[in-house]
Protein backbone atom coordinates (compact mmCIF):
# COMPACT_ATOMS: atom_id res chain seq x y z
CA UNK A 1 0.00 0.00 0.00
CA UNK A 2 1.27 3.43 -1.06
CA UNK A 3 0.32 7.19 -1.73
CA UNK A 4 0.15 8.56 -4.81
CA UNK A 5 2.88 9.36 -6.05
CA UNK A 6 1.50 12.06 -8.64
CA UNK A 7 -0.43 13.75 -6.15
CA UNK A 8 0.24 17.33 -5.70
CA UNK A 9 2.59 17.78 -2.69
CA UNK A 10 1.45 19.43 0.29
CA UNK A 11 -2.25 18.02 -0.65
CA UNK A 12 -3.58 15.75 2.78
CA UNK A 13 -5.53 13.02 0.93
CA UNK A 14 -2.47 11.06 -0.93
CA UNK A 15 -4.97 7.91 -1.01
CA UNK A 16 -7.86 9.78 -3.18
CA UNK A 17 -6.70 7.49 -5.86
CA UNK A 18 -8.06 4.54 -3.40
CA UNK A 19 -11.31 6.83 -3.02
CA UNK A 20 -9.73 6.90 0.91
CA UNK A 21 -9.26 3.48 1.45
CA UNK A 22 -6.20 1.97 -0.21
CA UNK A 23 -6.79 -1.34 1.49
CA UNK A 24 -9.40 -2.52 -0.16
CA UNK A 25 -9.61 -0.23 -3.64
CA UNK A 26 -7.16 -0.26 -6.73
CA UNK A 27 -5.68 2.28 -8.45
CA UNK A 28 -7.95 2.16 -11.58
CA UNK A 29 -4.46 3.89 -13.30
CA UNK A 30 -1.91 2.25 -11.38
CA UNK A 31 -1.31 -0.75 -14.49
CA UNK A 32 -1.20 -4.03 -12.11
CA UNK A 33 -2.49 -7.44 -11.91
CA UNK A 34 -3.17 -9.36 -8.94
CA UNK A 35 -2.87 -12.98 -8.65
CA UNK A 36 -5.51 -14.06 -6.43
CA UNK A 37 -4.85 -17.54 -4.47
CA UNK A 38 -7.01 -19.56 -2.03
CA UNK A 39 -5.71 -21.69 0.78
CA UNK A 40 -7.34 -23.47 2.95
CA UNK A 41 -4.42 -23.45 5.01
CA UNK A 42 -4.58 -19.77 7.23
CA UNK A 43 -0.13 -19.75 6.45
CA UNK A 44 -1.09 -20.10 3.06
CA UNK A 45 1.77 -22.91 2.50
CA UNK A 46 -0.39 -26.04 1.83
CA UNK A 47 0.56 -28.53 -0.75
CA UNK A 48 -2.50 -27.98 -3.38
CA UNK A 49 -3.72 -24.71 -2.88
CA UNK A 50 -7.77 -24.51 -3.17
CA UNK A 51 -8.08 -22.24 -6.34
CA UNK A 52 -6.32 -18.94 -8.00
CA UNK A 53 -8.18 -16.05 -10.46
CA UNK A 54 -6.47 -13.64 -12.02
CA UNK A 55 -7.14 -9.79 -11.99
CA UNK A 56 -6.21 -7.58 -15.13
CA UNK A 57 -6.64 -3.90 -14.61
CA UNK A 58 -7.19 -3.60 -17.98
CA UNK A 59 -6.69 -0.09 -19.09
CA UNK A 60 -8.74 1.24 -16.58
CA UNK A 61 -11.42 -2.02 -17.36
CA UNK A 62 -10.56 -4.75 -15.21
CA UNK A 63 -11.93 -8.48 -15.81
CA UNK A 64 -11.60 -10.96 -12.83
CA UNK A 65 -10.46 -14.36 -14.86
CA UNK A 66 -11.88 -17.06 -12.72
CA UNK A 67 -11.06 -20.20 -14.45
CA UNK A 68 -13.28 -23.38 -13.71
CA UNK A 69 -14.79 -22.13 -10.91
CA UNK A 70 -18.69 -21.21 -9.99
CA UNK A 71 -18.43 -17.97 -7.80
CA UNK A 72 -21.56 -16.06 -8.94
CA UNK A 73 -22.01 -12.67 -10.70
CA UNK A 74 -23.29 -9.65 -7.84
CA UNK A 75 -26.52 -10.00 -7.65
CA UNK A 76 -26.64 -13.57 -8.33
CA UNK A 77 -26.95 -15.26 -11.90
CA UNK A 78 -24.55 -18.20 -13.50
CA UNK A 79 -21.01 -18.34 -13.61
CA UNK A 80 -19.71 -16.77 -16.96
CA UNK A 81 -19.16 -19.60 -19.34
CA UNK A 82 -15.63 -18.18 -20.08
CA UNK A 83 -15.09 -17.43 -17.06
CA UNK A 84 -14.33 -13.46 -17.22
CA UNK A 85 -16.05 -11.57 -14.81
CA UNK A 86 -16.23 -7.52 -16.19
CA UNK A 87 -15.64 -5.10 -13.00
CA UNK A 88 -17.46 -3.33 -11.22
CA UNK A 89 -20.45 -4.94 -13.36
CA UNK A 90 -20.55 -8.55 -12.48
CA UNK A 91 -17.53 -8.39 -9.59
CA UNK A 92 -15.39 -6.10 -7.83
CA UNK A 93 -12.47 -7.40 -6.20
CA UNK A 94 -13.47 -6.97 -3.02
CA UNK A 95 -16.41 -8.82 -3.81
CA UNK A 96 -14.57 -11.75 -5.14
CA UNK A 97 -12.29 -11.42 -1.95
CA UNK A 98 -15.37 -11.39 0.50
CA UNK A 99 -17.19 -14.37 -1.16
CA UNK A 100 -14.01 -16.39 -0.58
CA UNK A 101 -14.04 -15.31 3.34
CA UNK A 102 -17.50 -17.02 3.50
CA UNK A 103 -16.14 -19.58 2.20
CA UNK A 104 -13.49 -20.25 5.18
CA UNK A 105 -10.69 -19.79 2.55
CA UNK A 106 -7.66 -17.66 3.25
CA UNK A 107 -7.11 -15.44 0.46
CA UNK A 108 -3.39 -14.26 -0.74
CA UNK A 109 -3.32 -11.33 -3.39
CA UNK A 110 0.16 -11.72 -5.42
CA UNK A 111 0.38 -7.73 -7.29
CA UNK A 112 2.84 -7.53 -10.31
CA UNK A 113 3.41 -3.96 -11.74
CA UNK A 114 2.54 -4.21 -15.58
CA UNK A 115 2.32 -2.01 -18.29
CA UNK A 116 -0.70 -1.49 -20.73
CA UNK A 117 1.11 -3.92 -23.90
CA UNK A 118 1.26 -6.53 -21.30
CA UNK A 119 -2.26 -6.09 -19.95
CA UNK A 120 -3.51 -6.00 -23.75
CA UNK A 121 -1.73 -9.32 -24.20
CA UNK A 122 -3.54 -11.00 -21.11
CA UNK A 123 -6.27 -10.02 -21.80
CA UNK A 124 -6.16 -11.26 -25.29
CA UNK A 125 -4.72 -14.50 -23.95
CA UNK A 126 -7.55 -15.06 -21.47
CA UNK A 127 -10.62 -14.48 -24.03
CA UNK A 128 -8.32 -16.92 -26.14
CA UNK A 129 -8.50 -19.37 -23.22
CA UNK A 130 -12.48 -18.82 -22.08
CA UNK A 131 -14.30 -21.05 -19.58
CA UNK A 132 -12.26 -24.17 -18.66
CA UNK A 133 -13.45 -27.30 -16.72
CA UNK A 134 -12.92 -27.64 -12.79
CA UNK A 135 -9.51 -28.05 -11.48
CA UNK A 136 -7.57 -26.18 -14.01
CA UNK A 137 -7.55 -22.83 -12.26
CA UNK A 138 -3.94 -23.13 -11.64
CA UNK A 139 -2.99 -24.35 -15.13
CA UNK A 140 -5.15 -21.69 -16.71
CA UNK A 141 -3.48 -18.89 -14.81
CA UNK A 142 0.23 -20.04 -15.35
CA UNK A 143 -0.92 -20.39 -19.63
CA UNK A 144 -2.43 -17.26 -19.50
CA UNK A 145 0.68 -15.06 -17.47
CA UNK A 146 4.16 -17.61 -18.51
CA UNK A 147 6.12 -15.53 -20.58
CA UNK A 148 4.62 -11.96 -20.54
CA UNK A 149 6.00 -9.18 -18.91
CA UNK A 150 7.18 -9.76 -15.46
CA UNK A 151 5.95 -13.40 -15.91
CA UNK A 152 8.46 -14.00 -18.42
CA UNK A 153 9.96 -16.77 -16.46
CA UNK A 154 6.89 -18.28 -14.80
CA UNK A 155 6.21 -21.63 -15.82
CA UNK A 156 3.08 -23.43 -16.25
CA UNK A 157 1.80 -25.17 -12.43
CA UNK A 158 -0.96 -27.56 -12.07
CA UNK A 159 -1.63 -26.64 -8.24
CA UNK A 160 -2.16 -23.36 -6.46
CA UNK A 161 -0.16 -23.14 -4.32
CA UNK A 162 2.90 -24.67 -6.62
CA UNK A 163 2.33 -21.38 -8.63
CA UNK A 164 2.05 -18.50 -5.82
CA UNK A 165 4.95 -19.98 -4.54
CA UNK A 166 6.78 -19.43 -8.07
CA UNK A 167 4.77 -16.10 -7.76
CA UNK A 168 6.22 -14.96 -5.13
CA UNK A 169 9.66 -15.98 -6.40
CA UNK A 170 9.33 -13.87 -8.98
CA UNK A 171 8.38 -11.13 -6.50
CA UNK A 172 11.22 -11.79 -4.35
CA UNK A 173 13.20 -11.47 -7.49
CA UNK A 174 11.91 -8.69 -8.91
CA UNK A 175 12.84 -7.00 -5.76
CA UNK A 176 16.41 -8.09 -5.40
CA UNK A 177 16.90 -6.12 -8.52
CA UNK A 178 14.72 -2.82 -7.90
CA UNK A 179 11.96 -3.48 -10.39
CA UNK A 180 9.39 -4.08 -7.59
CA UNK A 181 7.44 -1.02 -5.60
C-alpha cells in the first residue's frame, strides 16, 4: 500500500486514488495485476492450494479471470461460461475477496506492476482461453501469465499453491533487482 505518487505535494488526501481506502480499492491507473490464491491453510503454505483467479486492470477495465470455478455474478446469476467476470459490473475485487471469506478460505493477493502492452496481451490470452473445466484454475493462470511481462519466467503449475509460490519468487526477485514497488 502506497500514496500517490503524482499527487500534488502538500495536498492531505495522498490515497484519493483509493477513493480513501487503499486497502481494499485499486488504483484504476496504477497498471497491475493481482494474482488471487485460495488456501485453505490460514499460512497459506499447503501442498494444493484450493483455487487462484487472475485480476487484469485492464486499461482502466478490469476483468476478474476465474477459471473453472462457480463464484456467482453480484446480484446472483450463473457463472460466466468463459469465465471473465467484467468489473465493477458482475464483480469487484473486493467482492470476489469477501465471497471467498465465506467460504473459510484464506485469500493471498500476489500484485505484479505491468504495463498497458502486457495487460492488452492478457487479456487477449484469457478471451483466447475462455471457460475451462474444474480443477484447471492453476494451469489456466500459469498459460495465461508464462512468458509476458514480469511473468516472463513463470512456468506453467498444475496446483495453487505450486504457482504463488513461483509467484512470489518472482516477486522476491523482482525486488532483489529494484523493479518491484
Amino acid at each position: 500500500m502506497s500514496w500517490d505518487p503524482e499527487w500534488p505535494a502538500g495536498d492531505s488526501n495522498q490515497f484519493a486514488y483509493a477513493n480513501g481506502n487503499p486497502a481494499v480499492s485499486i488504483d484504476p491507473f496504477g497498471l497491475r495485476t493481482y494474482i488471487i490464491v485460495l488456501h485453505r491453510d490460514p499460512k497459506m503454505d499447503d501442498f494444493l492450494g484450493e483455487h487462484v483467479a487472475l485480476y487484469v486492470d485492464n486499461g482502466g477495465h478490469p476483468i476478474i479471470y476465474d477459471p473453472g470455478a462457480d463464484t456467482q455474478p453480484i446480484g446472483g446469476g450463473e457463472h460466466p461460461t468463459n469465465d471473465i467476470f467484467e468489473v465493477p459490473d458482475m464483480m469487484t475485487l473486493s467482492d470476489y475477496v469477501q465471497e471467498d471469506m465465506r467460504e473459510h478460505l484464506y485469500t493471498e493477493i500476489i500484485p505484479f506492476d505491468t504495463d498497458s502492452g502486457t495487460e492488452a496481451e492478457l487479456v487477449r490470452r484469457i478471451k483466447e482461453k475462455g471457460g475451462v473445466p474444474p480443477l484447471r484454475c492453476a494451469r489456466s493462470v500459469s498459460e495465461v501469465l508464462d512468458g509476458v511481462g514480469p511473468f516472463v519466467h513463470l512456468g506453467t503449475h498444475n496446483r495453487p499453491a505450486a504457482l504463488a509460490r513461483q509467484l512470489r519468487r518472482l516477486k522476491a526477485q523482482q525486488a532483489q533487482n529494484g523493479n518491484a514497488r
